[in-house]
N, C-alpha and C. Protein backbone atom coordinates (compact mmCIF):
# COMPACT_ATOMS: atom_id res chain seq x y z
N UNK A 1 129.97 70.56 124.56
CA UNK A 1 129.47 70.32 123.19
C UNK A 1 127.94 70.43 123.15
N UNK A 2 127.20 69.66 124.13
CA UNK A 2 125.75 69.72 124.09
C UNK A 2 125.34 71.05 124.29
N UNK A 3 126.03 72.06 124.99
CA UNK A 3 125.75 73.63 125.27
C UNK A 3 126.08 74.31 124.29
N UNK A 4 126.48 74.02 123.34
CA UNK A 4 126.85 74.72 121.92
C UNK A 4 126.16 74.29 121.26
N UNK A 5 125.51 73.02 121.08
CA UNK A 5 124.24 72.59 120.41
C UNK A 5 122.94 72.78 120.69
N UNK A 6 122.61 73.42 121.98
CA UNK A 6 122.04 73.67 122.50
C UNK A 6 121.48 75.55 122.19
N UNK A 7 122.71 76.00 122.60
CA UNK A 7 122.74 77.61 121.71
C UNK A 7 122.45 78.09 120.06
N UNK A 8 122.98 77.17 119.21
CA UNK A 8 122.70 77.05 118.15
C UNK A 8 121.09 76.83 117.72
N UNK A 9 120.42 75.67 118.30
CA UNK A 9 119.36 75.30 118.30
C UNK A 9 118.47 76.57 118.74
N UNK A 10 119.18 77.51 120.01
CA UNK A 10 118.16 78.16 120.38
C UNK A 10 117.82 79.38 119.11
N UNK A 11 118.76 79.32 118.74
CA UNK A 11 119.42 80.62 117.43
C UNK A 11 118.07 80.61 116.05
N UNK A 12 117.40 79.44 116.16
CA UNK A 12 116.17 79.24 114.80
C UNK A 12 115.28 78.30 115.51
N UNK A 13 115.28 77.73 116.90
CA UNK A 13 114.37 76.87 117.19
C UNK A 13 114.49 75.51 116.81
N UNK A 14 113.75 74.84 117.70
CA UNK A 14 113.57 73.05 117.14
C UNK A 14 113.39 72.47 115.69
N UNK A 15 112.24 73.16 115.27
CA UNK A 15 111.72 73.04 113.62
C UNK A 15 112.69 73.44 112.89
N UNK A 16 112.93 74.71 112.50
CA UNK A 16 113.37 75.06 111.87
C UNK A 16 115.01 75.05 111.49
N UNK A 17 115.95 74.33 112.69
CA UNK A 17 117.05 73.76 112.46
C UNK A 17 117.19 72.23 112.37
N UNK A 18 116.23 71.17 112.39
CA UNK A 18 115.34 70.15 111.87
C UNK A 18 115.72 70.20 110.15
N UNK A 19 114.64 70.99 109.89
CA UNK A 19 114.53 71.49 108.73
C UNK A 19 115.93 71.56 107.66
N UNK A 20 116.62 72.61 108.57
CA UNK A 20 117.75 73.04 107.68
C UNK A 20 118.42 71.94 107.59
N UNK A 21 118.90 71.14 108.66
CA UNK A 21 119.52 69.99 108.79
C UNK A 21 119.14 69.18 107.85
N UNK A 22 118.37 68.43 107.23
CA UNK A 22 117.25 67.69 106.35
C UNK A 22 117.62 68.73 105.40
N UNK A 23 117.46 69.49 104.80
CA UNK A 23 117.79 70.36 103.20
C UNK A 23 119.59 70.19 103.06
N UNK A 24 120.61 70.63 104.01
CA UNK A 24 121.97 70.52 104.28
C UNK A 24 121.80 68.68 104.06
N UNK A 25 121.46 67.63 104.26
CA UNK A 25 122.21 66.45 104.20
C UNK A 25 121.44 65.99 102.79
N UNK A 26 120.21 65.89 102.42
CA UNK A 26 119.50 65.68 101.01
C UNK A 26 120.07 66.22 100.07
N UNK A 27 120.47 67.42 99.98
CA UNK A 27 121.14 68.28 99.35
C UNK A 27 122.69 67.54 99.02
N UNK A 28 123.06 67.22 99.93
CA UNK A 28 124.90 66.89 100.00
C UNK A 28 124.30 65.37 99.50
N UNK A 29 123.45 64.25 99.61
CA UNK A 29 123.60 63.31 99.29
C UNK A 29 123.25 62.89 97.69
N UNK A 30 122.49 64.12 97.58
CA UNK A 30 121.98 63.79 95.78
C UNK A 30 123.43 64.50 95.01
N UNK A 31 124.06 65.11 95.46
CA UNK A 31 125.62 65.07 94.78
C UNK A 31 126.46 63.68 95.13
N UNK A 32 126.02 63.53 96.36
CA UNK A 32 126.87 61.91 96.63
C UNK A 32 126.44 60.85 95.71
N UNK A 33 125.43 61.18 95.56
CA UNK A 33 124.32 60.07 95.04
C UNK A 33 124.81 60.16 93.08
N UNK A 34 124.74 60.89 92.55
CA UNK A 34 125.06 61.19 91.65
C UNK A 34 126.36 61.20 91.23
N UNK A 35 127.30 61.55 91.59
CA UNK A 35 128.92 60.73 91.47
C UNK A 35 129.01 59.48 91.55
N UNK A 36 128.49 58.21 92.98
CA UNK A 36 128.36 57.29 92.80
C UNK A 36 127.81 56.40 91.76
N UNK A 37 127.07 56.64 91.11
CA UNK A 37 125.93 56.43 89.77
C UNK A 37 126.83 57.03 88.73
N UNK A 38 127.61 57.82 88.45
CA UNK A 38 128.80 58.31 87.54
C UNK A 38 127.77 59.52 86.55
N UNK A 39 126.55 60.08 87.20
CA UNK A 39 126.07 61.31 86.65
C UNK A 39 126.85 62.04 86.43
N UNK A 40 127.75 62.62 87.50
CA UNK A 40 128.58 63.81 87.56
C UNK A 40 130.14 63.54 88.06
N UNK A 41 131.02 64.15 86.94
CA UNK A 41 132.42 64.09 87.40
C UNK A 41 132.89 65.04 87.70
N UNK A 42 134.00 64.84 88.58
CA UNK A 42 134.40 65.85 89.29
C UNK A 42 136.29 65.81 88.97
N UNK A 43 136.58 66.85 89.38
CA UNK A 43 138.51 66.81 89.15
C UNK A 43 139.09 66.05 90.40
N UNK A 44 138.26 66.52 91.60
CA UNK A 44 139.30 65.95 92.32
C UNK A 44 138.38 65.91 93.91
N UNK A 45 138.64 65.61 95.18
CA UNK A 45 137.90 65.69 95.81
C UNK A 45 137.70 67.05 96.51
N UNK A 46 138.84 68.18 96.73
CA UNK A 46 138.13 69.05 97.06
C UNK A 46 137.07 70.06 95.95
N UNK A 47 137.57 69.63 94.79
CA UNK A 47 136.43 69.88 93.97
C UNK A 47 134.91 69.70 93.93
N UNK A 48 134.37 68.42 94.54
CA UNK A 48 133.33 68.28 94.93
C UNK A 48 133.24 68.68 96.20
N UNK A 49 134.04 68.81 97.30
CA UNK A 49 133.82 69.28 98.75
C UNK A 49 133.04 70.64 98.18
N UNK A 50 133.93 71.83 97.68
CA UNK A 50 133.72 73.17 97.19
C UNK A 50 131.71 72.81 96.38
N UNK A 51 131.65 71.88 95.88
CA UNK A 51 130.43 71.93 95.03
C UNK A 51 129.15 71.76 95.96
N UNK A 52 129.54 70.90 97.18
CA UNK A 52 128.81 70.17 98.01
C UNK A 52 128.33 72.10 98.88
N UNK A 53 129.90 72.17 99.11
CA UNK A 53 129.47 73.23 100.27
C UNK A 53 129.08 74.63 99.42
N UNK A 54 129.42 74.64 98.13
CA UNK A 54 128.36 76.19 97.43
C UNK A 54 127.14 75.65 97.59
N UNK A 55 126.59 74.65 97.56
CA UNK A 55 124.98 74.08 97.04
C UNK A 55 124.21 74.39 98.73
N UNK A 56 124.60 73.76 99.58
CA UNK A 56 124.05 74.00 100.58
C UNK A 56 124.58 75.80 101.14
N UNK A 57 125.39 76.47 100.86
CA UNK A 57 125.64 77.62 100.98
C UNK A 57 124.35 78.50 100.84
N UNK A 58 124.47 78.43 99.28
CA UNK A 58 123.61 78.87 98.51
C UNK A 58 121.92 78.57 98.90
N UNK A 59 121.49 77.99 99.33
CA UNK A 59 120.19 77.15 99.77
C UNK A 59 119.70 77.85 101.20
N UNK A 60 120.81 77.90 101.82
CA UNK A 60 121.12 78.36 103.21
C UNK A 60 121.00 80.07 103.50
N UNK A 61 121.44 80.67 102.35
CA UNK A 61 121.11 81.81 102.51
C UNK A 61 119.94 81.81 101.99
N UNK A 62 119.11 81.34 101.00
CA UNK A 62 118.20 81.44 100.26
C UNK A 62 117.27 81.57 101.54
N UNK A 63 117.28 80.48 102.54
CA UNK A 63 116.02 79.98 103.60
C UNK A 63 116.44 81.42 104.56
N UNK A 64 117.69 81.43 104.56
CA UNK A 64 117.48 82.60 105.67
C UNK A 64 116.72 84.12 105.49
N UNK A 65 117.16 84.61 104.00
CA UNK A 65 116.62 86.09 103.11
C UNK A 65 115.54 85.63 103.23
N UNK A 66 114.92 84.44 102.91
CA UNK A 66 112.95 84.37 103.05
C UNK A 66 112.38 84.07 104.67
N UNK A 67 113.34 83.36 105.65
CA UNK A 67 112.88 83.47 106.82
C UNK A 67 112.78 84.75 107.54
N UNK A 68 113.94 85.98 107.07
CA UNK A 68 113.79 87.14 108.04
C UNK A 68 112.69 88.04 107.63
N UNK A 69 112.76 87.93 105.98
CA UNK A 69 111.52 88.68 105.94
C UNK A 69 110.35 88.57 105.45
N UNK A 70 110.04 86.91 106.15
CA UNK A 70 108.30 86.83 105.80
C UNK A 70 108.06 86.80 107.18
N UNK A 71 109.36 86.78 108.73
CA UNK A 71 108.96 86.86 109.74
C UNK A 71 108.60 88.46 109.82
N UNK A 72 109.90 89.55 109.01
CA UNK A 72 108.75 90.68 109.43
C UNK A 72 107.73 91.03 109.04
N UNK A 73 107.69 90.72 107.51
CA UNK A 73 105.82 91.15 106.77
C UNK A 73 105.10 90.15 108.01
N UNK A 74 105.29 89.08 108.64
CA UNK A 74 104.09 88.62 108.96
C UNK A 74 104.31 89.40 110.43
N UNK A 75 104.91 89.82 111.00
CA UNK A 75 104.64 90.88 112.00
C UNK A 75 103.96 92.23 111.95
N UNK A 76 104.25 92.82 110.59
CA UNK A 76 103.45 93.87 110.54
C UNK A 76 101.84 93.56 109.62
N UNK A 77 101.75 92.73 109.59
CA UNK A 77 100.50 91.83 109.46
C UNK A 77 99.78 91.64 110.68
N UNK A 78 100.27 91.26 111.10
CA UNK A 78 99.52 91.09 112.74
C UNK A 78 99.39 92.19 113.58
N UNK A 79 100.20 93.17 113.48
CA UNK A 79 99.77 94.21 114.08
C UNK A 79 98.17 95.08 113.48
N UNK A 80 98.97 94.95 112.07
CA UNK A 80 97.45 95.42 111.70
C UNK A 80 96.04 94.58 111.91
N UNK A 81 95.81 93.65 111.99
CA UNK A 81 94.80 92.28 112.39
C UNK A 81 94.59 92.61 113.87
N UNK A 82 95.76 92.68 114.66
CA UNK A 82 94.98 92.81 115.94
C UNK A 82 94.67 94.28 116.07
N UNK A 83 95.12 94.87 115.41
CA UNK A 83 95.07 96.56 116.32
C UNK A 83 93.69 97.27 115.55
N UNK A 84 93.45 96.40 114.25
CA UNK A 84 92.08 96.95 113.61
C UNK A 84 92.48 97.71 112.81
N UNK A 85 93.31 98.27 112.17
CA UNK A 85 94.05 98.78 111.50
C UNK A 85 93.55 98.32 110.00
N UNK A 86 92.51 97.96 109.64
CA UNK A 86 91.74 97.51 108.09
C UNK A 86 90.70 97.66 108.33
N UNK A 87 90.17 97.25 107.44
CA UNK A 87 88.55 97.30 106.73
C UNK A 87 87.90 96.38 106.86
N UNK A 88 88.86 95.09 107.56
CA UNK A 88 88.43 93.96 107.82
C UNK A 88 87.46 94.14 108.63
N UNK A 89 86.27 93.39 109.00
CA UNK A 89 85.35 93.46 110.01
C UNK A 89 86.38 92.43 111.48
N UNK A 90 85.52 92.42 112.53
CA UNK A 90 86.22 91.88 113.65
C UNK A 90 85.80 90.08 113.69
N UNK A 91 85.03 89.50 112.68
CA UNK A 91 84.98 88.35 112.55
C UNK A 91 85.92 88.05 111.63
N UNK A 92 85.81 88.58 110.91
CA UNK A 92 87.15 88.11 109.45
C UNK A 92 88.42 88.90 110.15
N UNK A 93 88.84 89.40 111.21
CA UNK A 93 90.52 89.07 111.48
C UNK A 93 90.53 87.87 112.37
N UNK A 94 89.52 87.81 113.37
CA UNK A 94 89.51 86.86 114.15
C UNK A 94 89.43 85.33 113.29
N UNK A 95 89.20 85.40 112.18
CA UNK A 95 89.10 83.88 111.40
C UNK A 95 90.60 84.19 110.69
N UNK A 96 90.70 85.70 110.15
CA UNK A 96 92.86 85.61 109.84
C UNK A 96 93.69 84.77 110.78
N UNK A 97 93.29 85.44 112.10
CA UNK A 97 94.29 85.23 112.99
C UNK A 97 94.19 83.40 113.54
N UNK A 98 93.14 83.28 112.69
CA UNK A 98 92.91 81.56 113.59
C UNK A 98 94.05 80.74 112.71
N UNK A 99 93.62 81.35 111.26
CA UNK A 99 94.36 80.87 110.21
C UNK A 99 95.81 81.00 110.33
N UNK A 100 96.25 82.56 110.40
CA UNK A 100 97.75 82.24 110.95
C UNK A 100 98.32 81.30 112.28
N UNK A 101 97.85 80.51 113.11
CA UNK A 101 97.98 79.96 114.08
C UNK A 101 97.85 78.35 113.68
N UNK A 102 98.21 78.44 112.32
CA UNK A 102 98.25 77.13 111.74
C UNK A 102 99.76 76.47 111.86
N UNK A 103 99.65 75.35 112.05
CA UNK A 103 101.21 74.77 112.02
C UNK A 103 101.96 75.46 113.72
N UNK A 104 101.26 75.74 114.63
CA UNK A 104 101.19 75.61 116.44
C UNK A 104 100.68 74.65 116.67
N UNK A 105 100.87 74.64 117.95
CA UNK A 105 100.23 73.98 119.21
C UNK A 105 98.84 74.64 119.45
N UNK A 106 98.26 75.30 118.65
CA UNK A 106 96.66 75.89 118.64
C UNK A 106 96.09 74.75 118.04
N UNK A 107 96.96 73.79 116.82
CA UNK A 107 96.48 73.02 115.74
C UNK A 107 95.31 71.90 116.81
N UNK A 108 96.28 71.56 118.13
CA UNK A 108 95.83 70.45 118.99
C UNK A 108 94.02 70.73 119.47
N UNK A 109 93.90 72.00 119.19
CA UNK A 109 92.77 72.88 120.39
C UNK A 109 91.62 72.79 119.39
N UNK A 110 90.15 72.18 119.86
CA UNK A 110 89.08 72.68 118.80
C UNK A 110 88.68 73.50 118.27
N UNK A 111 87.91 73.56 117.35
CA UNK A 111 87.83 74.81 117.08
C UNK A 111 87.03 76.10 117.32
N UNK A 112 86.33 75.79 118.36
CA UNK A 112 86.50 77.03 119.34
C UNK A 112 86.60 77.39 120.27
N UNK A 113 87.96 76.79 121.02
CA UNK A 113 88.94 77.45 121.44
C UNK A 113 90.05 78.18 120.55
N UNK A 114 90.17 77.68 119.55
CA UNK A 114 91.06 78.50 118.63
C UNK A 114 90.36 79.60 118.63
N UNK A 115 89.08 79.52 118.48
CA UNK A 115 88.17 80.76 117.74
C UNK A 115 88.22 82.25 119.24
N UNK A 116 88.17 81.28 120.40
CA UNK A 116 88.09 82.09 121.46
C UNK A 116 89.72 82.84 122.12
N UNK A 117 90.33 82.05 121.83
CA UNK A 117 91.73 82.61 122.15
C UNK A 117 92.32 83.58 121.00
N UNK A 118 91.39 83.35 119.94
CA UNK A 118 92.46 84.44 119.15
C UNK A 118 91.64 85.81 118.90
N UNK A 119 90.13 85.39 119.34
CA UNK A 119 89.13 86.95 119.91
C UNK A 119 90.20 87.62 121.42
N UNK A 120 90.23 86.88 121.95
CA UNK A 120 91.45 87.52 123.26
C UNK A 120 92.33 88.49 122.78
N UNK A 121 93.06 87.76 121.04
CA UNK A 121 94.19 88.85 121.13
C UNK A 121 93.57 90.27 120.30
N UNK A 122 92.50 90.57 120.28
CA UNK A 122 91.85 91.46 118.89
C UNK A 122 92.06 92.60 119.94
N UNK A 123 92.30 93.69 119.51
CA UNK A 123 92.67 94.95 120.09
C UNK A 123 93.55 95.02 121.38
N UNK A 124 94.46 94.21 121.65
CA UNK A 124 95.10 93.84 122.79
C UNK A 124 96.47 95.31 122.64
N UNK A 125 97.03 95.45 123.38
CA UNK A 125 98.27 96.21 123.39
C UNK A 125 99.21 95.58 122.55
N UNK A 126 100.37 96.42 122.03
CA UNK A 126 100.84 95.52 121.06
C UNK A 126 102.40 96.00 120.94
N UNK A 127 103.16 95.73 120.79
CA UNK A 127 104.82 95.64 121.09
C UNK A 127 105.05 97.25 120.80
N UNK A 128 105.94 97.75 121.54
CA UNK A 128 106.15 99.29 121.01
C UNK A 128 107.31 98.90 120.01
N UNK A 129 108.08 100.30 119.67
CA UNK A 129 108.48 100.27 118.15
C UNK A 129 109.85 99.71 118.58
N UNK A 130 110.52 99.96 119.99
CA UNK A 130 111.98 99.22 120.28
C UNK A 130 111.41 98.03 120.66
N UNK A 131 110.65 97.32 120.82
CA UNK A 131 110.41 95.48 121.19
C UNK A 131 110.63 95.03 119.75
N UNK A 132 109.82 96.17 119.13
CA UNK A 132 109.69 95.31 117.14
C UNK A 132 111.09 95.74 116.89
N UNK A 133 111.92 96.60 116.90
CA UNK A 133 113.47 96.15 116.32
C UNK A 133 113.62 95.05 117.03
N UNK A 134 113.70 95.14 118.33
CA UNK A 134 114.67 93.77 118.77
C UNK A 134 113.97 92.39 118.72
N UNK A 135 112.87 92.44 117.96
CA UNK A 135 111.92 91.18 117.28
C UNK A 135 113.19 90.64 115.98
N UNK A 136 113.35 91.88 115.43
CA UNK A 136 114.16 91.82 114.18
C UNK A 136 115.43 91.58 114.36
N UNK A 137 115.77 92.02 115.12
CA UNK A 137 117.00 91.35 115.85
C UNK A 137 117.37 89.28 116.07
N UNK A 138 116.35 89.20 116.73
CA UNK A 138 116.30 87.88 116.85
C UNK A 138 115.65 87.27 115.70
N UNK A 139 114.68 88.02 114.79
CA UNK A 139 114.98 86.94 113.01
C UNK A 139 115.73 86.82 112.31
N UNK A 140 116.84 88.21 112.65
CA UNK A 140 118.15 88.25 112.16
C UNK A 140 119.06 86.49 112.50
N UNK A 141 119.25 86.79 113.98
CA UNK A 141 119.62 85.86 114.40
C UNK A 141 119.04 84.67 113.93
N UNK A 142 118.06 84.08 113.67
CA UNK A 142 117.41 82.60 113.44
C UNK A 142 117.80 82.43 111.64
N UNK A 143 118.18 83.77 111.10
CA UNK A 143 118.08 83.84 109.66
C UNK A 143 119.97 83.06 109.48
N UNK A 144 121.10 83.80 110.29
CA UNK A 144 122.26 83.43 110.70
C UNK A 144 121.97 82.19 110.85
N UNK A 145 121.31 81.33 112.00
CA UNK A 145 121.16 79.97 112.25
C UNK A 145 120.98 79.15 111.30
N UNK A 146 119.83 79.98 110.18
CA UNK A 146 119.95 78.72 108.87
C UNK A 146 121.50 78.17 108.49
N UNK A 147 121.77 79.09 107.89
CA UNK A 147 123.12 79.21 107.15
C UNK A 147 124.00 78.34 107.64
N UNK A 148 124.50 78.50 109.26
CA UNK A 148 124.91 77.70 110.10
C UNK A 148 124.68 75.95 109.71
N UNK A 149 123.49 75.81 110.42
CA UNK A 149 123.35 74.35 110.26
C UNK A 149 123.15 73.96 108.58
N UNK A 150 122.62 75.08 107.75
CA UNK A 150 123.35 74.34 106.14
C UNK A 150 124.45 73.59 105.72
N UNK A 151 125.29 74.54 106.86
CA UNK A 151 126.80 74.54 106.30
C UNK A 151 127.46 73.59 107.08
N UNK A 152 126.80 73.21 108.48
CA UNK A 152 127.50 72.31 109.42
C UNK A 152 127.18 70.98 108.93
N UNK A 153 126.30 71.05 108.03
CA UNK A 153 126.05 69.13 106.83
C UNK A 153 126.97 68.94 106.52
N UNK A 154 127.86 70.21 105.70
CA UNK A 154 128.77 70.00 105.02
C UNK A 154 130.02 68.83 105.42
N UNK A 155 130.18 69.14 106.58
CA UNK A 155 131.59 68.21 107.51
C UNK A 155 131.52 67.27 107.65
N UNK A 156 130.29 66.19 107.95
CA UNK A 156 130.68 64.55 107.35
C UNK A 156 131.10 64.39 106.51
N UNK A 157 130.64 65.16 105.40
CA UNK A 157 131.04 64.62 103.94
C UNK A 157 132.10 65.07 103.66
N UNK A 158 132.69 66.22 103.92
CA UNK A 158 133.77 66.72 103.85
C UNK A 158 135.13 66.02 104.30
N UNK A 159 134.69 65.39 105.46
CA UNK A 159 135.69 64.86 106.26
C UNK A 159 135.89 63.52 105.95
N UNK A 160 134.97 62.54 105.34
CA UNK A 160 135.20 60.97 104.41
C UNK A 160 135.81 61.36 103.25
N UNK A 161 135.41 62.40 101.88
CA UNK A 161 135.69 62.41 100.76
C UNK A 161 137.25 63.43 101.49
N UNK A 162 137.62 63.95 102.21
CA UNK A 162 139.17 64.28 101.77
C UNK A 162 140.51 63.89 102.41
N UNK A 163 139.58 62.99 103.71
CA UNK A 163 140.94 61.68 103.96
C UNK A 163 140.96 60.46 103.84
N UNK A 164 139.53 60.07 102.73
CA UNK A 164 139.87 58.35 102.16
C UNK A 164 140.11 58.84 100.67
N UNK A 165 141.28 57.96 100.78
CA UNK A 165 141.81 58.31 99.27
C UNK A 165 141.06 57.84 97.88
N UNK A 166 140.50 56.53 98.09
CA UNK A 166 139.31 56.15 97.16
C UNK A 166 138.15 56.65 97.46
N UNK A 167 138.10 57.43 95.88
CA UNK A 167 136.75 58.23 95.77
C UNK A 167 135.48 57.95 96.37
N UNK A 168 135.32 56.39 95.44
CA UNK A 168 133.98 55.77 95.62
C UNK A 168 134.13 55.00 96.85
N UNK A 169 135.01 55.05 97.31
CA UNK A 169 134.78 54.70 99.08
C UNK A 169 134.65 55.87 100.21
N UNK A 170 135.30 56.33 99.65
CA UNK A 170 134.85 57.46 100.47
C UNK A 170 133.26 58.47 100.57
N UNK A 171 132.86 58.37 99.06
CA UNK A 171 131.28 58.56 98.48
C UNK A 171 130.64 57.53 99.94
N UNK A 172 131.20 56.30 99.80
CA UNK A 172 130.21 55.42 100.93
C UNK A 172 130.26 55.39 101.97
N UNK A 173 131.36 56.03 102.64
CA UNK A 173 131.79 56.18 103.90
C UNK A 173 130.88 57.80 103.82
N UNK A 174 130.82 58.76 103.16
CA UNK A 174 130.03 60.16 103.69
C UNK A 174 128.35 59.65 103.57
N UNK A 175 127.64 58.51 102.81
CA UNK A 175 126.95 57.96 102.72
C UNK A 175 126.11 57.16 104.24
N UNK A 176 127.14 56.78 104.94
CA UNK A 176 127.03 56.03 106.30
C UNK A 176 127.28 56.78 107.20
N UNK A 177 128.15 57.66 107.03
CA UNK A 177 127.95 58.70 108.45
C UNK A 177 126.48 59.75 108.27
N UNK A 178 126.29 60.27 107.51
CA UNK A 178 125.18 60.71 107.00
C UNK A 178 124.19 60.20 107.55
N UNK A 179 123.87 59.08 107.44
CA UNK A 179 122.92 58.17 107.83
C UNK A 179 122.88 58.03 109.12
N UNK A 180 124.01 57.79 109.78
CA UNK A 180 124.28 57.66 110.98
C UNK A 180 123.94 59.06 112.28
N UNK A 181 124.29 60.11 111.54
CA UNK A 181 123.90 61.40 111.71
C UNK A 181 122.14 61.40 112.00
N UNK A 182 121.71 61.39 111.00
CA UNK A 182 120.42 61.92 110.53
C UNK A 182 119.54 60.72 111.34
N UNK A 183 119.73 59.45 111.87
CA UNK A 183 119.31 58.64 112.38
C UNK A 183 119.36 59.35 114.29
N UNK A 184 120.68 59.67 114.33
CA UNK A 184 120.74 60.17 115.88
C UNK A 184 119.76 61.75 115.71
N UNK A 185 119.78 62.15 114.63
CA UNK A 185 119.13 63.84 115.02
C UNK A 185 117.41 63.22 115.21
N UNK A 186 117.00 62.15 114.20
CA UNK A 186 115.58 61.30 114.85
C UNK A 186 115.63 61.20 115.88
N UNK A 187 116.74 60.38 116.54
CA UNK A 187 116.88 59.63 118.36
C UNK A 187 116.53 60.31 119.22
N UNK A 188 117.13 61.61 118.56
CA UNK A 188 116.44 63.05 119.81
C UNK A 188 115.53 63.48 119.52
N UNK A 189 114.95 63.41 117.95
CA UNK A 189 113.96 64.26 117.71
C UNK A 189 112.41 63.49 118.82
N UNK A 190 112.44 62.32 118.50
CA UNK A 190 111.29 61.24 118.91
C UNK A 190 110.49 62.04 120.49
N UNK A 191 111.65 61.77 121.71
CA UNK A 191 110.89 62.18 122.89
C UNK A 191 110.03 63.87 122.82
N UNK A 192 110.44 64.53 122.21
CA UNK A 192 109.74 65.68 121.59
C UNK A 192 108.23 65.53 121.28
N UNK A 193 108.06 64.86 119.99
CA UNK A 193 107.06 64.45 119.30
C UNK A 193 106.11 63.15 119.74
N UNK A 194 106.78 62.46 121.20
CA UNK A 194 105.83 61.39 121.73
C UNK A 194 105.97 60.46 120.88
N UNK A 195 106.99 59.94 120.25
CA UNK A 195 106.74 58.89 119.58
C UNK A 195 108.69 57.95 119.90
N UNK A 196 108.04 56.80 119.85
CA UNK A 196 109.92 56.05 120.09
C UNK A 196 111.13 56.62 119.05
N UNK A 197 111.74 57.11 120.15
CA UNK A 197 113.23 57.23 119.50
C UNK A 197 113.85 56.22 118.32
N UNK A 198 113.88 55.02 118.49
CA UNK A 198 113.88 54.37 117.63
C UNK A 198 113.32 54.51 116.06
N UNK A 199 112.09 54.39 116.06
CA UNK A 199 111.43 55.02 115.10
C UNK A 199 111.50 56.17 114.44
N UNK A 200 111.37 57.16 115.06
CA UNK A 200 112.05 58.50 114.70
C UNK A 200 113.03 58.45 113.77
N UNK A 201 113.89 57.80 114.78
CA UNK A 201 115.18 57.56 114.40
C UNK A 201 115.46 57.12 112.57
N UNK A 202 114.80 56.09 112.72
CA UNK A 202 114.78 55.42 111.57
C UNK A 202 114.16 55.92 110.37
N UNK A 203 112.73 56.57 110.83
CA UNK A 203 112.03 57.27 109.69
C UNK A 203 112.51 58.21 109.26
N UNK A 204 113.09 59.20 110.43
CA UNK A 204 114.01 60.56 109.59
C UNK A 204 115.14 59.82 108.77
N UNK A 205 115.93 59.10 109.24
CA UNK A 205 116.80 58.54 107.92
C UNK A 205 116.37 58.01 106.75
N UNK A 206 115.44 56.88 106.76
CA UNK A 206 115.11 56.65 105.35
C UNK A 206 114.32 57.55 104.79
N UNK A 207 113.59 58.38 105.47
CA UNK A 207 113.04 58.98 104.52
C UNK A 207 114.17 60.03 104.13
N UNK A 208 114.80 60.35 104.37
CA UNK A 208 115.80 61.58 103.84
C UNK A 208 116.70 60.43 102.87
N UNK A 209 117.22 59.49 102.87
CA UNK A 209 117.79 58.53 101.93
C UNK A 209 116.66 58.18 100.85
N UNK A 210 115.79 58.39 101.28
CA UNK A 210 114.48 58.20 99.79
C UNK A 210 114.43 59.48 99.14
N UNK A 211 114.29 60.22 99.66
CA UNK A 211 113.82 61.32 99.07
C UNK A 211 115.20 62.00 97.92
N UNK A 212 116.87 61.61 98.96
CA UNK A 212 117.76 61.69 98.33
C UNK A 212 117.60 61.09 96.41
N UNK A 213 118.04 59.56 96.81
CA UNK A 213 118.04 58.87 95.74
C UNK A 213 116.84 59.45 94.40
N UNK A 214 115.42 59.71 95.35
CA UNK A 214 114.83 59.80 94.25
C UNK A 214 115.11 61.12 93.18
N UNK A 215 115.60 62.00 94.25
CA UNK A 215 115.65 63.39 93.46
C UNK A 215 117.06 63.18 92.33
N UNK A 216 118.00 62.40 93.09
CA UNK A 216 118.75 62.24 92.31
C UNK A 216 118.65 62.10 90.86
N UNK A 217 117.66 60.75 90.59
CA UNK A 217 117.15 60.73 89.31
C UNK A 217 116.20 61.26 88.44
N UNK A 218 115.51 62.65 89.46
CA UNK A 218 114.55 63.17 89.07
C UNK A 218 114.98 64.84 88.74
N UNK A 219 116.46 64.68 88.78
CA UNK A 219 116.92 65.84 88.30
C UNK A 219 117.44 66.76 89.26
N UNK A 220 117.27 66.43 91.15
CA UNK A 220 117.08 67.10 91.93
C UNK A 220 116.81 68.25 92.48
C-alpha cells in the first residue's frame, strides 16, 4: 500500500498532490457542509455521491489542463531566458530567472546567491528536442496525478454516505473520517517541513474544516 502511495505521489510530487488532496476534501466537505445545514437537497445518496464526485472531477481536470500547460509555456520560457534568445539584456534574464525560482528551495538562499546561481545557468546547454518531449511526457503524467488524487477524496465520503442508512449520520460520519484523513496526511506532512507532526497534523485539518465551513456560507 505505502508503494502505491508512494508511486502516485511520485506521479505530481509532494506539493502538488498536498494540494490536490486539500481542493478534493474542501471541495467534498462544503457539499457535506451544506446538506447538513439543509442548503441543498438531494434525491438520494448516490445522488449526492455522483455530485460530490462531478465537483471534484471537474476541478481535477481543470488543475491538470492548467498544470501541463503552464509547465510547458514555462519551459519554453526558459529556454529562451537562458539561451538569449530576446532582447532582454543579460541582467534582466538573470533577475527573470531569479524571479522564476520563487516558491524553491532558492527562496532559503540570499540574495546573492540566488543572483549568482542563476548567472551559472545563462547560456548553459539546454535539453535537446527528445529530453523536451519526454519533459512533456512526465507533465502529462503529474497532469493524470491531479485527477487521481481529486478523485481518490471522493471514497471516504462515498463510503459513509452509501452504507449508513441515515443521511445526516452518515453526512457526520464522512465529516470525521475526513478529518481523520486530512489530520494523518499533516502527520506525514510535518517531518518534511521541520515542524511536529502533531501540529501539522492538526493545522492541516482545521484549517481545511475552516476554510470548508466558511466557503460554505460564502457561496463556495
Amino acid at each position: 500500500m505505502a508503494g502505491h502511495i508512494h508511486n502516485l505521489v511520485s506521479m505530481t510530487g509532494p506539493s502538488t498532490a498536498i494540494q490536490e488532496i486539500l481542493y478534493g476534501f474542501i471541495m467534498a466537505l462544503i457539499f457535506v457542509n451544506a446538506a447538513s445545514f439543509g442548503f441543498l437537497t438531494f434525491s438520494g445518496p448516490v445522488e449526492f455521491v455522483l455530485v460530490i464526485l462531478g465537483m471534484n472531477a471537474t476541478w481535477g481536470i481543470i488543475d491538470a489542463i492548467i498544470f501541463y500547460y503552464m509547465a510547458e509555456f514555462d519551459q519554453r520560457g526558459y529556454k529562451k531566458i537562458i539561451s538569449g534568445d530576446t532582447e532582454l539584456s543579460r541582467d534582466q534574464r538573470r533577475e527573470m530567472l531569479v524571479s522564476e525560482f520563487s516558491g524553491t528551495p532558492l527562496d532559503v538562499l540570499p540574495d546573492d546567491e540566488k543572483e549568482r546561481i542563476c548567472e551559472g545557468l545563462l547560456d548553459r546547454k539546454l535539453e535537446s528536442d527528445e529530453e523536451f518531449r519526454e519533459s512533456k511526457k512526465e507533465y502529462l503524467m503529474s497532469s493524470i496525478g491531479c485527477v487521481i488524487f481529486s478523485l481518490l477524496t471522493v471514497i471516504p465520503f462515498a463510503v459513509t454516505i452509501l452504507l449508513i442508512e441515515d443521511f445526516q449520520q452518515a453526512l457526520l460520519a464522512s465529516k470525521i473520517l475526513a478529518s481523520a484523513i486530512l489530520f494523518f496526511v499533516g502527520y506525514e506532512l510535518g517531518p518534511r517541513i521541520g515542524v511536529n507532526r502533531y501540529v501539522t497534523g492538526v493545522f492541516l485539518m482545521g484549517m481545511s474544516l475552516i476554510i470548508a465551513i466558511i466557503s460554505t456560507f460564502t457561496g463556495g
